[in-house]
Protein backbone atom coordinates (compact mmCIF):
# COMPACT_ATOMS: atom_id res chain seq x y z
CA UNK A 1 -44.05 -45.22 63.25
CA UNK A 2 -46.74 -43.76 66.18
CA UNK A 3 -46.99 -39.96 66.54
CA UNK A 4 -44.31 -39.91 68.86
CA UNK A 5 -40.51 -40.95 68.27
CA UNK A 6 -38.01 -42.03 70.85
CA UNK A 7 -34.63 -41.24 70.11
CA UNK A 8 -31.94 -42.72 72.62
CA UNK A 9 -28.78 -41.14 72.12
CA UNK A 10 -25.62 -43.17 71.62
CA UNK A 11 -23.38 -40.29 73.22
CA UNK A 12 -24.45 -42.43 76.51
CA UNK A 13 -23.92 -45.72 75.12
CA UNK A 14 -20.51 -48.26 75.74
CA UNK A 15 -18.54 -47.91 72.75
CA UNK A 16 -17.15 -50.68 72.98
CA UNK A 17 -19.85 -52.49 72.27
CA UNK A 18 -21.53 -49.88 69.97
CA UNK A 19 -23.15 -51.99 67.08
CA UNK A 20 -24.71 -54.32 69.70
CA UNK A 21 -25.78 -51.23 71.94
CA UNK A 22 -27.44 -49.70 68.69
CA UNK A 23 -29.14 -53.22 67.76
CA UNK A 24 -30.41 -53.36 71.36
CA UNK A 25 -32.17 -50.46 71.65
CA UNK A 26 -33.59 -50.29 67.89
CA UNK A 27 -34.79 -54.24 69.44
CA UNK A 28 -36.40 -52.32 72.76
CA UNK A 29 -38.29 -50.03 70.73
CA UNK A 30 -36.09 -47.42 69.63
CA UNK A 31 -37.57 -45.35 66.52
CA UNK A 32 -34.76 -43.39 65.28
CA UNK A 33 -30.91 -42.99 66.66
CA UNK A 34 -29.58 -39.71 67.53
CA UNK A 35 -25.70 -39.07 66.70
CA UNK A 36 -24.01 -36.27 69.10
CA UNK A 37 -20.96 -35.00 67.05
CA UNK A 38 -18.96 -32.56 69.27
CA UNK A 39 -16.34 -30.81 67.79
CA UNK A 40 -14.14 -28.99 71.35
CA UNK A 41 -14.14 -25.71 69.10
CA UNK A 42 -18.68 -24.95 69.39
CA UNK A 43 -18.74 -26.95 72.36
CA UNK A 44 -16.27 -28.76 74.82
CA UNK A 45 -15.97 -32.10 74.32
CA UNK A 46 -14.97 -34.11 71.46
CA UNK A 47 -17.53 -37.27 70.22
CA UNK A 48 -17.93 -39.03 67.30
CA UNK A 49 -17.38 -38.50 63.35
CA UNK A 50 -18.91 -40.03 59.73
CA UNK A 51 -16.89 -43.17 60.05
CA UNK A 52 -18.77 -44.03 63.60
CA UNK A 53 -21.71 -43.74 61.33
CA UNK A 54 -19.97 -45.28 58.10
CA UNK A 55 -18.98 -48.50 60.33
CA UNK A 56 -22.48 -48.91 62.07
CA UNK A 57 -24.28 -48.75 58.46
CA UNK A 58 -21.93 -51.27 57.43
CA UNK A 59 -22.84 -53.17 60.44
CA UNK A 60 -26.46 -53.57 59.41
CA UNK A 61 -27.96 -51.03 61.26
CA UNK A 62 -30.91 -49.77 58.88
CA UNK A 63 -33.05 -47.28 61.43
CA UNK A 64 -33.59 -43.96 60.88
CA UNK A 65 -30.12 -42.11 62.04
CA UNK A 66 -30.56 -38.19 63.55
CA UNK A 67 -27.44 -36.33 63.09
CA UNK A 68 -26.85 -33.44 65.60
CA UNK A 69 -23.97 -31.49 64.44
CA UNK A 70 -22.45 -29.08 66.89
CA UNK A 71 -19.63 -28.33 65.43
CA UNK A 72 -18.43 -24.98 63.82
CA UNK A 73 -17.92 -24.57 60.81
CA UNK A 74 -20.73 -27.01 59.21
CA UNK A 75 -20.53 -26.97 55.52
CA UNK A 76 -18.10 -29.58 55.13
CA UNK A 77 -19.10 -31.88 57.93
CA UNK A 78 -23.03 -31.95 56.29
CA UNK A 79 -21.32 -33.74 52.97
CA UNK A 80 -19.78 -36.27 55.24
CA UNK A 81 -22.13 -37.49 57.65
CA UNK A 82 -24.85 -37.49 54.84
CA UNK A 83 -22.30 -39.82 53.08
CA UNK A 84 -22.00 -41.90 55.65
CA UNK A 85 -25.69 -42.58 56.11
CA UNK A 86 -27.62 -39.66 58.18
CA UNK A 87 -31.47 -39.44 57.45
CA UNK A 88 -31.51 -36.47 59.14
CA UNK A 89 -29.39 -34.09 59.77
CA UNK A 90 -29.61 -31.03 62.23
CA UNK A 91 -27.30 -27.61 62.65
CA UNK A 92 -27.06 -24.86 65.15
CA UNK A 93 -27.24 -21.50 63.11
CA UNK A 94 -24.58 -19.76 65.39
CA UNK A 95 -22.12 -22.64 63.43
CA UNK A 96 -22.75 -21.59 60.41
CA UNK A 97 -22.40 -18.18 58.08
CA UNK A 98 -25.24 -18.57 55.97
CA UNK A 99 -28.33 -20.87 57.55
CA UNK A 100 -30.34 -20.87 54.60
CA UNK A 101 -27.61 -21.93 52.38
CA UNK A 102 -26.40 -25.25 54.88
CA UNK A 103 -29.94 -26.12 55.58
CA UNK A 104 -30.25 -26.38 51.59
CA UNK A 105 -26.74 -28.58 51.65
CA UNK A 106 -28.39 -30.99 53.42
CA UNK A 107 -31.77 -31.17 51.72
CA UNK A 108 -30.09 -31.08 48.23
CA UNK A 109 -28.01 -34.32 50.12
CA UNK A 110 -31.05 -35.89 50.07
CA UNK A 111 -31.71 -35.99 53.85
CA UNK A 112 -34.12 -33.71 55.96
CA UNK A 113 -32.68 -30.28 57.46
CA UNK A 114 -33.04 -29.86 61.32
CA UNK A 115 -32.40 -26.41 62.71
CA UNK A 116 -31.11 -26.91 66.80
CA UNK A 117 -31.96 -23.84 69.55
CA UNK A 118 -29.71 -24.08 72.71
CA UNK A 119 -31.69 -22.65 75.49
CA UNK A 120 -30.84 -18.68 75.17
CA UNK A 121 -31.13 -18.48 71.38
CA UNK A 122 -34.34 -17.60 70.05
CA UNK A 123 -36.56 -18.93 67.63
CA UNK A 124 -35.94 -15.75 65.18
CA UNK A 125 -33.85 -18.00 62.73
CA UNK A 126 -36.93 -19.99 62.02
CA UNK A 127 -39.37 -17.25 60.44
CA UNK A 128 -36.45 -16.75 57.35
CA UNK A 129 -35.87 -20.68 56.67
CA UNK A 130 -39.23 -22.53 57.57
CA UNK A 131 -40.12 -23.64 54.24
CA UNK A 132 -36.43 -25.68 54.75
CA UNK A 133 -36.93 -26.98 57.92
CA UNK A 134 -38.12 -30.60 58.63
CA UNK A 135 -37.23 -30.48 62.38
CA UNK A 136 -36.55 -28.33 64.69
CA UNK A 137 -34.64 -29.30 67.86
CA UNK A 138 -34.72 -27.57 71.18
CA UNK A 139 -32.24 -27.98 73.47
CA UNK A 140 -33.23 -28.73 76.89
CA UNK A 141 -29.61 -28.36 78.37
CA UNK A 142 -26.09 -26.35 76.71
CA UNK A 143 -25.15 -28.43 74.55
CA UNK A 144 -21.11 -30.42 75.05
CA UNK A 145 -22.20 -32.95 77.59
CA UNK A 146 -24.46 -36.09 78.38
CA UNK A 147 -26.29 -36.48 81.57
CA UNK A 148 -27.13 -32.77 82.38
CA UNK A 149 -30.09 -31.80 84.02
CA UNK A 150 -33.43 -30.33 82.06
CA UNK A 151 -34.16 -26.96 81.69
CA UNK A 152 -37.87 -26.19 82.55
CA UNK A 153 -38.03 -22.92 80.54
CA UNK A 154 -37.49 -24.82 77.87
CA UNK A 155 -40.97 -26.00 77.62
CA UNK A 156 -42.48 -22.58 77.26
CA UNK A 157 -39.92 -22.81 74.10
CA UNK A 158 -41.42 -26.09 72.98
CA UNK A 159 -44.84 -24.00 73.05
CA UNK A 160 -43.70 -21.28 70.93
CA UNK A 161 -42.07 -23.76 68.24
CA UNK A 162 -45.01 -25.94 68.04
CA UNK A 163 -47.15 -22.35 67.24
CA UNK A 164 -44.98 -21.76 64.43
CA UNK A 165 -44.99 -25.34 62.96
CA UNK A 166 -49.16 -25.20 62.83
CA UNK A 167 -48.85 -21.74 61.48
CA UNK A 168 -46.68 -23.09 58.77
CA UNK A 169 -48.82 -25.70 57.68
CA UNK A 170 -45.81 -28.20 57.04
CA UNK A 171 -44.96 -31.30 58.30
CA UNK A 172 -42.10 -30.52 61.04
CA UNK A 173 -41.05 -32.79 63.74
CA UNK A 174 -40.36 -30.74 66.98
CA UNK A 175 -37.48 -32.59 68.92
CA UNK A 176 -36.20 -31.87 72.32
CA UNK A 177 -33.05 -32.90 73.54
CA UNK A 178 -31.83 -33.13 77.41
CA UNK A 179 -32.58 -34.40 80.95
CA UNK A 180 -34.98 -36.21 78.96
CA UNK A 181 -36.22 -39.23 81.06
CA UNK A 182 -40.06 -41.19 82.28
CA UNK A 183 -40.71 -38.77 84.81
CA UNK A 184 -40.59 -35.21 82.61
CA UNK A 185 -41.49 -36.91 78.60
CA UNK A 186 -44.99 -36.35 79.06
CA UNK A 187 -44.53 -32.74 80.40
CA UNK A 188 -42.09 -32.13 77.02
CA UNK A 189 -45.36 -33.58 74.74
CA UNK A 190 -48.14 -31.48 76.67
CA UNK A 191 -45.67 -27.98 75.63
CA UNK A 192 -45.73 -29.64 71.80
CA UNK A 193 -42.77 -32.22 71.24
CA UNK A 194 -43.09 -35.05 69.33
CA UNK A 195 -39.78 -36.54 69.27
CA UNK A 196 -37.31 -37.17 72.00
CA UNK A 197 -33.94 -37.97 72.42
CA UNK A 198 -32.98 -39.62 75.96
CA UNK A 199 -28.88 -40.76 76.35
CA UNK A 200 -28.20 -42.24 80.18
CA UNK A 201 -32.02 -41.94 81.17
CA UNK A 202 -32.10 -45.38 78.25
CA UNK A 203 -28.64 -46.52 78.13
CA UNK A 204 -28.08 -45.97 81.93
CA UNK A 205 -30.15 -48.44 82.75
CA UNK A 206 -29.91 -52.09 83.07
CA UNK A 207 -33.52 -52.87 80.74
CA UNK A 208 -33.59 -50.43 77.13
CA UNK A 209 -37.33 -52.15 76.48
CA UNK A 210 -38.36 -51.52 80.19
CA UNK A 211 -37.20 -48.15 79.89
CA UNK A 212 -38.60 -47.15 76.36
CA UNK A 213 -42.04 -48.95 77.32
CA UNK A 214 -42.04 -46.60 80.44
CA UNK A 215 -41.66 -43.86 78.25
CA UNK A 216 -44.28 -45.00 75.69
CA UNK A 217 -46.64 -45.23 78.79
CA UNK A 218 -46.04 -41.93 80.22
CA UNK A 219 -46.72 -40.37 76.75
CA UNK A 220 -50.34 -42.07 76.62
CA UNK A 221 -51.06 -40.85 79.41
């Protein structure tokens, strides 16, 4: 895998057609899949659950798969989704009574532990549970819906994480996720991210490979 991962989001894809929309875009380039599960209790809006991710394993899909739970409470989801497949999987610590204790669910799983930051929660969390953490995700828009617009504080946020992760000597990925498209990608590397999830900017277009390699460009640039 290069430095930097592409993530498209199947939140944004046609369900209908989900196995082939996952095939196509692992085929355009895709390094990793990101999984929006939205529970209408943390956030509005209701997605997608461990059989969605059960049924695509079963339908051959063998790429990376990056879980992004927001859903309150946790606990119990973690066992299922990392049943059903996940490679990584990522929480919110507002979901959750005891971080330390879910992000060690999910490592003891076998999976790596992602801690998620909506845009007005800080970074505090991270200084307690580092030595946990194999990704941390910033959230470029409130999380509950596709398609929202990006947040430019949140690359002052990117900044900050990407200080602690070289502090910390460990191998994190930093992941941002929202409004993510060609135009702003290389803007979200320059502040420190190295992974990026993008739903309608890939799937919302009618070429996943044009789209991806635009992105690819922008970020060797």
């Amino acid at each position: 895998m290069s430095k930097y991962w592409i993530a498209p989001s199947i939140l944004a894809a046609d369900f209908a057609r989900l196995g082939e929309e996952v095939d196509a875009v692992v085929a355009a380039g895709a390094d990793l899949i990101h999984f929006d599960v939205m529970d209408n209790h943390y956030v509005p809006n209701l997605s997608i659950g461990p059989l969605v991710l059960t049924s695509l394993r079963k339908h051959g899909v063998r790429v990376p798969i990056d879980v992004h739970l927001m859903v309150k409470p946790v606990d119990r989801l973690i066992g299922d989704f990392l049943e059903a497949g996940a490679n990584y999987v990522s929480i919110h610590p507002e979901a959750t009574e005891h971080v330390h204790r879910s992000l060690g669910l999910i490592r003891e799983g076998g999976a790596k532990a992602g801690l998620v930051f909506n845009p007005a929660t800080p970074l505090d969390h991270l200084a307690h549970v580092l030595d946990l953490v194999d990704l941390v995700l910033i959230m470029s828009v409130n999380p509950g819906f596709g398609g929202q617009q990006f947040i430019a504080s949140s690359l002052a946020k990117l900044t900050d994480a990407r200080e602690i992760i070289e502090s910390s000597g460990r191998e994190i990925r930093l992941e941002i996720d929202g409004g993510i498209k060609p135009a702003n990608i290389a803007d979200a590397a320059r502040a420190g991210a190295d992974t990026f999830v993008a739903g309608s900017a890939i799937f919302g277009t009618p070429d996943y490979a044009a789209t991806i390699a635009s992105m690819r460009r922008a970020l060797a640039e």
